[in-house]
PDB file of N, CA and C in Angstrom:
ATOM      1  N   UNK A   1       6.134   7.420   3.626  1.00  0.00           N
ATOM      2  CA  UNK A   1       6.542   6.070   3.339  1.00  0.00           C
ATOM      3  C   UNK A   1       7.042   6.016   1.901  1.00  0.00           C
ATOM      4  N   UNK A   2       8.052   5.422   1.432  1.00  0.00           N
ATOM      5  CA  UNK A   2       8.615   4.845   0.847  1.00  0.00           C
ATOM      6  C   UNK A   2       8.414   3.942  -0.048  1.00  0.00           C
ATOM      7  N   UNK A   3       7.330   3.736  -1.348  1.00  0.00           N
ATOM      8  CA  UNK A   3       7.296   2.649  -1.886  1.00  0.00           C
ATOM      9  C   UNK A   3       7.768   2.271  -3.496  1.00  0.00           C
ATOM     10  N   UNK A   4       8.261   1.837  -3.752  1.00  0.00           N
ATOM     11  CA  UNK A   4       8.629   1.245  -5.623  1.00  0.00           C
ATOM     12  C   UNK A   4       7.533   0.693  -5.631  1.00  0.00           C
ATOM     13  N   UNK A   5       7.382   0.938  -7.236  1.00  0.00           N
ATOM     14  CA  UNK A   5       5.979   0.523  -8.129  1.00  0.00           C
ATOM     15  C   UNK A   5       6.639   0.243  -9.446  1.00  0.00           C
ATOM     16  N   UNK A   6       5.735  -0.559  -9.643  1.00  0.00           N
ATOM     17  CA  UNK A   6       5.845  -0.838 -11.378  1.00  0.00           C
ATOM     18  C   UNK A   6       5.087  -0.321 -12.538  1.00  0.00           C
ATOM     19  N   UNK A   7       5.193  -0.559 -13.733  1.00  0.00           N
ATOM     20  CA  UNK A   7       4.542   0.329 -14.341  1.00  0.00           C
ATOM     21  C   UNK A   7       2.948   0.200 -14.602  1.00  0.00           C
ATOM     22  N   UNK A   8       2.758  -0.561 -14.292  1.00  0.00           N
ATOM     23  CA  UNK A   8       0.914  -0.859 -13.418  1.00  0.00           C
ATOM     24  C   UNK A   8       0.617   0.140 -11.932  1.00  0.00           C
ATOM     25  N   UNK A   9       1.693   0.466 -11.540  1.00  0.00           N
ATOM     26  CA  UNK A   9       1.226   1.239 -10.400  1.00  0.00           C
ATOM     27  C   UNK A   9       1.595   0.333  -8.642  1.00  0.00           C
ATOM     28  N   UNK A  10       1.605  -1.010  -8.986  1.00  0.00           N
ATOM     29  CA  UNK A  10       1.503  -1.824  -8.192  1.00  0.00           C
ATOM     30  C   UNK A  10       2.626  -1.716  -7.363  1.00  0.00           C
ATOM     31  N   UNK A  11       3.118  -1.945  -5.928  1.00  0.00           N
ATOM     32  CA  UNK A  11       3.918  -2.009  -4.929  1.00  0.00           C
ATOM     33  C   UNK A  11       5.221  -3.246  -5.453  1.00  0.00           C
ATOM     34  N   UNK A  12       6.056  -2.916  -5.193  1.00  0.00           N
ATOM     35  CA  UNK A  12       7.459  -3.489  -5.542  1.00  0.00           C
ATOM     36  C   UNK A  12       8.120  -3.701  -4.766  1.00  0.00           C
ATOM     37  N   UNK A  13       8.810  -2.891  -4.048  1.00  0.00           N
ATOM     38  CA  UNK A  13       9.443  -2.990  -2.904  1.00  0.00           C
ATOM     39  C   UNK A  13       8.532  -1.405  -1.772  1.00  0.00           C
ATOM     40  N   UNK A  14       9.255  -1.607  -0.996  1.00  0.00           N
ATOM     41  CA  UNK A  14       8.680  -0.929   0.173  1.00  0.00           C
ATOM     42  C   UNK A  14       9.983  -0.625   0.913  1.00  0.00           C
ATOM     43  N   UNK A  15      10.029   0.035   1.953  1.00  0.00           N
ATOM     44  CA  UNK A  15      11.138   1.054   2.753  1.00  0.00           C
ATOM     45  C   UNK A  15      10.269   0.641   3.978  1.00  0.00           C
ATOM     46  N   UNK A  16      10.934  -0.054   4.915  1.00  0.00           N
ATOM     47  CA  UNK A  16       9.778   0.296   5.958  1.00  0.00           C
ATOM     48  C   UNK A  16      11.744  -0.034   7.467  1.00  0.00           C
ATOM     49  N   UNK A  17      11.712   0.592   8.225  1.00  0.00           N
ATOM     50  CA  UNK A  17      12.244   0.552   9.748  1.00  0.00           C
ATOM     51  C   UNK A  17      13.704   0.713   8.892  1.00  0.00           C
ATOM     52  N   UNK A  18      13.701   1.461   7.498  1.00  0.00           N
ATOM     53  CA  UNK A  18      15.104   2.029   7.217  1.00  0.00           C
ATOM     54  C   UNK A  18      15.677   0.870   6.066  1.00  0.00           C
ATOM     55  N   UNK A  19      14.743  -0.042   6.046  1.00  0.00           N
ATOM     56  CA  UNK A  19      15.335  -1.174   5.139  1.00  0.00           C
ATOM     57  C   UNK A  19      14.544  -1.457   3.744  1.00  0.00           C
ATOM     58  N   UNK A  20      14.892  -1.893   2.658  1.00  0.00           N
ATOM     59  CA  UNK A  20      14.237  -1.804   1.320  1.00  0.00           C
ATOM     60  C   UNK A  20      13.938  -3.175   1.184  1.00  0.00           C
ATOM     61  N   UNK A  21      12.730  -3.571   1.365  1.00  0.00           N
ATOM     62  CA  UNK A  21      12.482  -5.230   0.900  1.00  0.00           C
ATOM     63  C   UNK A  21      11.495  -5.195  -0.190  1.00  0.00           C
ATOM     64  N   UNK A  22      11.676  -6.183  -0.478  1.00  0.00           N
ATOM     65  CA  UNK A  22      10.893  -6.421  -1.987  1.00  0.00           C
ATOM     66  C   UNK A  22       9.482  -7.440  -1.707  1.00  0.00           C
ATOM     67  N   UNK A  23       8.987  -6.298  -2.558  1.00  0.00           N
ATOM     68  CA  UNK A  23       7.281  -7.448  -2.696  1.00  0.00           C
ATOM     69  C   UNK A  23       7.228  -8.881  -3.122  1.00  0.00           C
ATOM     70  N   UNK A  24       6.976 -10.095  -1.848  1.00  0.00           N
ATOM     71  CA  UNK A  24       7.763 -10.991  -2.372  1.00  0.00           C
ATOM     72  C   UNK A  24       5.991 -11.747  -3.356  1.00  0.00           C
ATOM     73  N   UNK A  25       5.553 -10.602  -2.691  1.00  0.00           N
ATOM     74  CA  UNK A  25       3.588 -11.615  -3.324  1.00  0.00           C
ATOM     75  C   UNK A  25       2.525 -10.432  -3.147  1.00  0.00           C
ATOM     76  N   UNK A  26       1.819 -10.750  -3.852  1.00  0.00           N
ATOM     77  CA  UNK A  26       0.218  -9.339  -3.373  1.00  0.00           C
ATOM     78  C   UNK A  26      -0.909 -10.145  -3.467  1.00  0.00           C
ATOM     79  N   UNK A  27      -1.007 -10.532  -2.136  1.00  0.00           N
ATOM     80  CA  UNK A  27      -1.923 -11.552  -1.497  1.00  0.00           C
ATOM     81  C   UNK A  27      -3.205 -10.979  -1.986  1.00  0.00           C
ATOM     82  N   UNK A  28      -4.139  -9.964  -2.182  1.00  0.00           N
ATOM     83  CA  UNK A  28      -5.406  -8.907  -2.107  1.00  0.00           C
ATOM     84  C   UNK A  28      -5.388  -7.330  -2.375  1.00  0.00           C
ATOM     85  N   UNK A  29      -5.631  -6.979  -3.241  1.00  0.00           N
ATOM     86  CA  UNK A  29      -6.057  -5.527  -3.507  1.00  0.00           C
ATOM     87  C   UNK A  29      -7.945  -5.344  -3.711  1.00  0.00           C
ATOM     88  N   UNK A  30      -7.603  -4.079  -3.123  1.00  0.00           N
ATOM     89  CA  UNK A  30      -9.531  -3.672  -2.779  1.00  0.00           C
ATOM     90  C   UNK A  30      -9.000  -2.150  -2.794  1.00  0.00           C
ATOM     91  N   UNK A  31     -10.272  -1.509  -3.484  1.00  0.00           N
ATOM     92  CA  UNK A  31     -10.548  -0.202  -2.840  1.00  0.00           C
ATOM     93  C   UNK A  31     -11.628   0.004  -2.193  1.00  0.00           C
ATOM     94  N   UNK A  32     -11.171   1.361  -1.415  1.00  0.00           N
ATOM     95  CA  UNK A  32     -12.672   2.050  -0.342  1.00  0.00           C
ATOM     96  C   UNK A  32     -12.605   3.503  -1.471  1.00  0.00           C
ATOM     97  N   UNK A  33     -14.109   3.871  -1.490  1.00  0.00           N
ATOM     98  CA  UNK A  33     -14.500   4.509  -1.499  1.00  0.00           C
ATOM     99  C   UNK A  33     -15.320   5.394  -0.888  1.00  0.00           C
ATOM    100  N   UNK A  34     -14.906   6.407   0.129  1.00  0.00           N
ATOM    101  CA  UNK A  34     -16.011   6.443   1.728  1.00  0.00           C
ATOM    102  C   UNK A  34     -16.129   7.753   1.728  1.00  0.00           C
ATOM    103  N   UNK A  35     -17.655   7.934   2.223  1.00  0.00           N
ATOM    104  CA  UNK A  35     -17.390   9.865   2.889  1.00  0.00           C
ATOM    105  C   UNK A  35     -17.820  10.576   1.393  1.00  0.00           C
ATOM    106  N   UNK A  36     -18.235  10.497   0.066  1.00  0.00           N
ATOM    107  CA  UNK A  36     -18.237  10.706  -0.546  1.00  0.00           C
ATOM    108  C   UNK A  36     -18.860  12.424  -0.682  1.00  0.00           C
ATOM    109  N   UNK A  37     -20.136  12.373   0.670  1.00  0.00           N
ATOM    110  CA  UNK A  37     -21.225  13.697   0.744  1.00  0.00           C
ATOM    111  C   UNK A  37     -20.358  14.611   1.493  1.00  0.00           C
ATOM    112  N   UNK A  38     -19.146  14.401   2.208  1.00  0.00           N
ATOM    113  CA  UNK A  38     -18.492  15.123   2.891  1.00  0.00           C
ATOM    114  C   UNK A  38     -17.400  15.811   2.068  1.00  0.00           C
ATOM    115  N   UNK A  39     -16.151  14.737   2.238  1.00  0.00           N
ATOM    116  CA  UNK A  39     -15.067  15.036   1.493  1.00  0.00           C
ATOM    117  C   UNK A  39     -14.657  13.387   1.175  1.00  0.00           C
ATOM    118  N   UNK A  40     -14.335  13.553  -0.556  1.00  0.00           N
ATOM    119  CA  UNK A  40     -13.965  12.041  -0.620  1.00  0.00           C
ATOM    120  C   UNK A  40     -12.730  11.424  -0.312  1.00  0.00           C
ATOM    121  N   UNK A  41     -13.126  10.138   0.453  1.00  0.00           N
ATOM    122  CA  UNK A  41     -11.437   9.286   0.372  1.00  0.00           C
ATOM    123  C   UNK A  41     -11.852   8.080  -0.127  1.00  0.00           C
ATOM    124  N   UNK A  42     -10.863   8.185  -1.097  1.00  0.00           N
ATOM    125  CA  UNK A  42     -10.305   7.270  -2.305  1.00  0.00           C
ATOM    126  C   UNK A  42      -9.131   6.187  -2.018  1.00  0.00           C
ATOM    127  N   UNK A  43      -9.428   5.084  -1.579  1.00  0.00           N
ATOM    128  CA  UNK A  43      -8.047   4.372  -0.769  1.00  0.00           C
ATOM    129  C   UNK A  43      -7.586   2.867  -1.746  1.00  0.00           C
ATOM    130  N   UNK A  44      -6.621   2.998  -2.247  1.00  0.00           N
ATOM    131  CA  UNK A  44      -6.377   1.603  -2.886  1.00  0.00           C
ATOM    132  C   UNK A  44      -5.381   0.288  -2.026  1.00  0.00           C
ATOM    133  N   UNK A  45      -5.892  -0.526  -1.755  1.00  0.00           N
ATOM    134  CA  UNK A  45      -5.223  -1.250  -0.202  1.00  0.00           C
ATOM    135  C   UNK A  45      -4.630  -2.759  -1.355  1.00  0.00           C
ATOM    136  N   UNK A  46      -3.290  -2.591  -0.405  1.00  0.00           N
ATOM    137  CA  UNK A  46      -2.257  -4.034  -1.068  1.00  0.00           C
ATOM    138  C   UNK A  46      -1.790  -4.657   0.237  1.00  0.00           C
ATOM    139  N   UNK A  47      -2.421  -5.891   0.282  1.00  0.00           N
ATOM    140  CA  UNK A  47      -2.066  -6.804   1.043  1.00  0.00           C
ATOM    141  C   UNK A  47      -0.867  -7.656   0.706  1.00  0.00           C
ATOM    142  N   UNK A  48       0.191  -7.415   1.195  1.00  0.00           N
ATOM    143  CA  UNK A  48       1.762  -7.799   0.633  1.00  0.00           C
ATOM    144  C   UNK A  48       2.168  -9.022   1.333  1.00  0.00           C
ATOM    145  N   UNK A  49       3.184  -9.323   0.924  1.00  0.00           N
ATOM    146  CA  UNK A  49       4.089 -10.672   1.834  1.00  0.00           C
ATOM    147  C   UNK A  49       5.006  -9.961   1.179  1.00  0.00           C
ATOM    148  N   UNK A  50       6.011  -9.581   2.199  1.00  0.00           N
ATOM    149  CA  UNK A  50       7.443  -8.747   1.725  1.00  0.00           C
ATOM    150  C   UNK A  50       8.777  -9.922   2.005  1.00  0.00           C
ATOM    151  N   UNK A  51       9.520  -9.923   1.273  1.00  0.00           N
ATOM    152  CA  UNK A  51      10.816 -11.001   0.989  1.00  0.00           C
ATOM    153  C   UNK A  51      11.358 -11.347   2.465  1.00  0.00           C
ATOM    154  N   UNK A  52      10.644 -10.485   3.380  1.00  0.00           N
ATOM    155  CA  UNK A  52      11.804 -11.132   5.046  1.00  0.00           C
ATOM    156  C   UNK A  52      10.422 -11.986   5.524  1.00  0.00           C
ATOM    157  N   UNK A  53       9.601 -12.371   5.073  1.00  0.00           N
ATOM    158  CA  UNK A  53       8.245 -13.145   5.588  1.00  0.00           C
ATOM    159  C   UNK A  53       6.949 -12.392   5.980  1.00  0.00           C
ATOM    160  N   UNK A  54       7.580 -10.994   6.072  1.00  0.00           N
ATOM    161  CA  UNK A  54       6.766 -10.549   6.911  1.00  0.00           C
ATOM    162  C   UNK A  54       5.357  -9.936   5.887  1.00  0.00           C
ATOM    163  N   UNK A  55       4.180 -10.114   6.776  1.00  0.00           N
ATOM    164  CA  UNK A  55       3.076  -9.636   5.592  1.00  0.00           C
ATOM    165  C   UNK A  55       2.419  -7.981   6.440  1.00  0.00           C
ATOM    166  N   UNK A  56       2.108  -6.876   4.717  1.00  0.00           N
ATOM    167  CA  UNK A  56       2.226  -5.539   5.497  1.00  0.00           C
ATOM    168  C   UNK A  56       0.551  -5.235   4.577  1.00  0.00           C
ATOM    169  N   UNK A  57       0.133  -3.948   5.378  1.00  0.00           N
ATOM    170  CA  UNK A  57      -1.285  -3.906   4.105  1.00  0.00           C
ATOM    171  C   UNK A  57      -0.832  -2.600   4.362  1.00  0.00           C
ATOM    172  N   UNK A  58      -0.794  -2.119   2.502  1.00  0.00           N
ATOM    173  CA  UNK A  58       0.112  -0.844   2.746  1.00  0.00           C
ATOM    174  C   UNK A  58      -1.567   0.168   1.419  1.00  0.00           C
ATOM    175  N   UNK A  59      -1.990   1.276   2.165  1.00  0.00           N
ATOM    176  CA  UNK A  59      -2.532   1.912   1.093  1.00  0.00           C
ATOM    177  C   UNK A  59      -1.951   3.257   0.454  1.00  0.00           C
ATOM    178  N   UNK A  60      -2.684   3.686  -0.751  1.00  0.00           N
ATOM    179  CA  UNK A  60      -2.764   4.455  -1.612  1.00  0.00           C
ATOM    180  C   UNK A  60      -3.519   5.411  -0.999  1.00  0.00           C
ATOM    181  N   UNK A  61      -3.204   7.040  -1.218  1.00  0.00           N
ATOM    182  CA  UNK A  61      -4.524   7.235  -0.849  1.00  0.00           C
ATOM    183  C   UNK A  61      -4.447   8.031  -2.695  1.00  0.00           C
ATOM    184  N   UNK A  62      -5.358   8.121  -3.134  1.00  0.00           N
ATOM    185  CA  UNK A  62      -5.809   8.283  -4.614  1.00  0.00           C
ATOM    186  C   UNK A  62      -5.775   9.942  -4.678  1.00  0.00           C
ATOM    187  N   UNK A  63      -6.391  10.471  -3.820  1.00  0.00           N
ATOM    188  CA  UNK A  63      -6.153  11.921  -3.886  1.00  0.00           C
ATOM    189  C   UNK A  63      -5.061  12.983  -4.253  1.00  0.00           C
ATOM    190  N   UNK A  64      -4.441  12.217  -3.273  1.00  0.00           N
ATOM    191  CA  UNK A  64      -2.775  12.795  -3.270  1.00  0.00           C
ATOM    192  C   UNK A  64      -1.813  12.173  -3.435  1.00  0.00           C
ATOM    193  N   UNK A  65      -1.902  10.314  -4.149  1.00  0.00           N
ATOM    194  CA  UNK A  65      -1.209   9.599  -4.295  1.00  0.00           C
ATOM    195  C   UNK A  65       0.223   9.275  -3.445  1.00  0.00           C
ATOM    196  N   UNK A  66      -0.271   9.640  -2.262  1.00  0.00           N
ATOM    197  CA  UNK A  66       0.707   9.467  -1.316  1.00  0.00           C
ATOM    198  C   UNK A  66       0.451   8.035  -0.437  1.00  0.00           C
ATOM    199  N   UNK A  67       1.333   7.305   0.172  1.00  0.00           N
ATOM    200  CA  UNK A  67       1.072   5.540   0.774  1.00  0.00           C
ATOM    201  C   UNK A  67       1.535   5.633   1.993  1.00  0.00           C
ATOM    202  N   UNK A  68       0.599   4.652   2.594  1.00  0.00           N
ATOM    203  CA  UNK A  68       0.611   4.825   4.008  1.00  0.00           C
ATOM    204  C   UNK A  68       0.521   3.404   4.523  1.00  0.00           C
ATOM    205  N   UNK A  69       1.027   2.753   5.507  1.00  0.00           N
ATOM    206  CA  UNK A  69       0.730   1.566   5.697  1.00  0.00           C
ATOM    207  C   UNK A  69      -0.011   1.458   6.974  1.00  0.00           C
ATOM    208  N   UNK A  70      -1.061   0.623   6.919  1.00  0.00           N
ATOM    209  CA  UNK A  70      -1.811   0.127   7.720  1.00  0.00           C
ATOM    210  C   UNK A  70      -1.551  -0.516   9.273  1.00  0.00           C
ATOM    211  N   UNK A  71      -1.594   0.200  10.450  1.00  0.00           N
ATOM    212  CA  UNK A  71      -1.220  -0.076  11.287  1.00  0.00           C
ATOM    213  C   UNK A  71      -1.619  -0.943  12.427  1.00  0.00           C
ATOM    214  N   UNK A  72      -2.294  -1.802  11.743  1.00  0.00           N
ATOM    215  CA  UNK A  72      -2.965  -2.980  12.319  1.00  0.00           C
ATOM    216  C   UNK A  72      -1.904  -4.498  12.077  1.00  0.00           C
ATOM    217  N   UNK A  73      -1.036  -4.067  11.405  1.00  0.00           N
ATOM    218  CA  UNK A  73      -0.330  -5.622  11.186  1.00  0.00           C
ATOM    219  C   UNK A  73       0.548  -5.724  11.972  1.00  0.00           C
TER     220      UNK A  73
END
């Protein structure tokens, strides 16, 4: 996935079905911290409203700083 950030780190625009829309709001950010005795995942989650209406919850994963969006929306 595809995302612009600013220099906070924060989501900007996004790439999502081939198209570039812009973060029109960041409704909620949270992290998980889970699994820690195993192997850790480190997840930083942005609850967006992107400029076509549509709202996406896209995460971080902290490890490998790679973003993934949440496939529940």
């Amino acid at each position: 996935m595809t995302v612009a950030t600013n220099e906070a780190g924060e989501p900007v625009a996004v790439v999502l079905g081939g198209r570039r829309l812009a973060v029109a709001q960041v409704d909620d950010i949270w992290r998980i911290d889970d699994e820690w005795w195993r192997e850790e995942a480190s997840r930083l989650y942005y609850r967006l409203l992107l400029e076509d209406g549509r709202a996406a919850t896209l995460y971080q994963d902290l490890s490998g700083h790679r973003w993934f969006k949440q496939d529940y929306d």
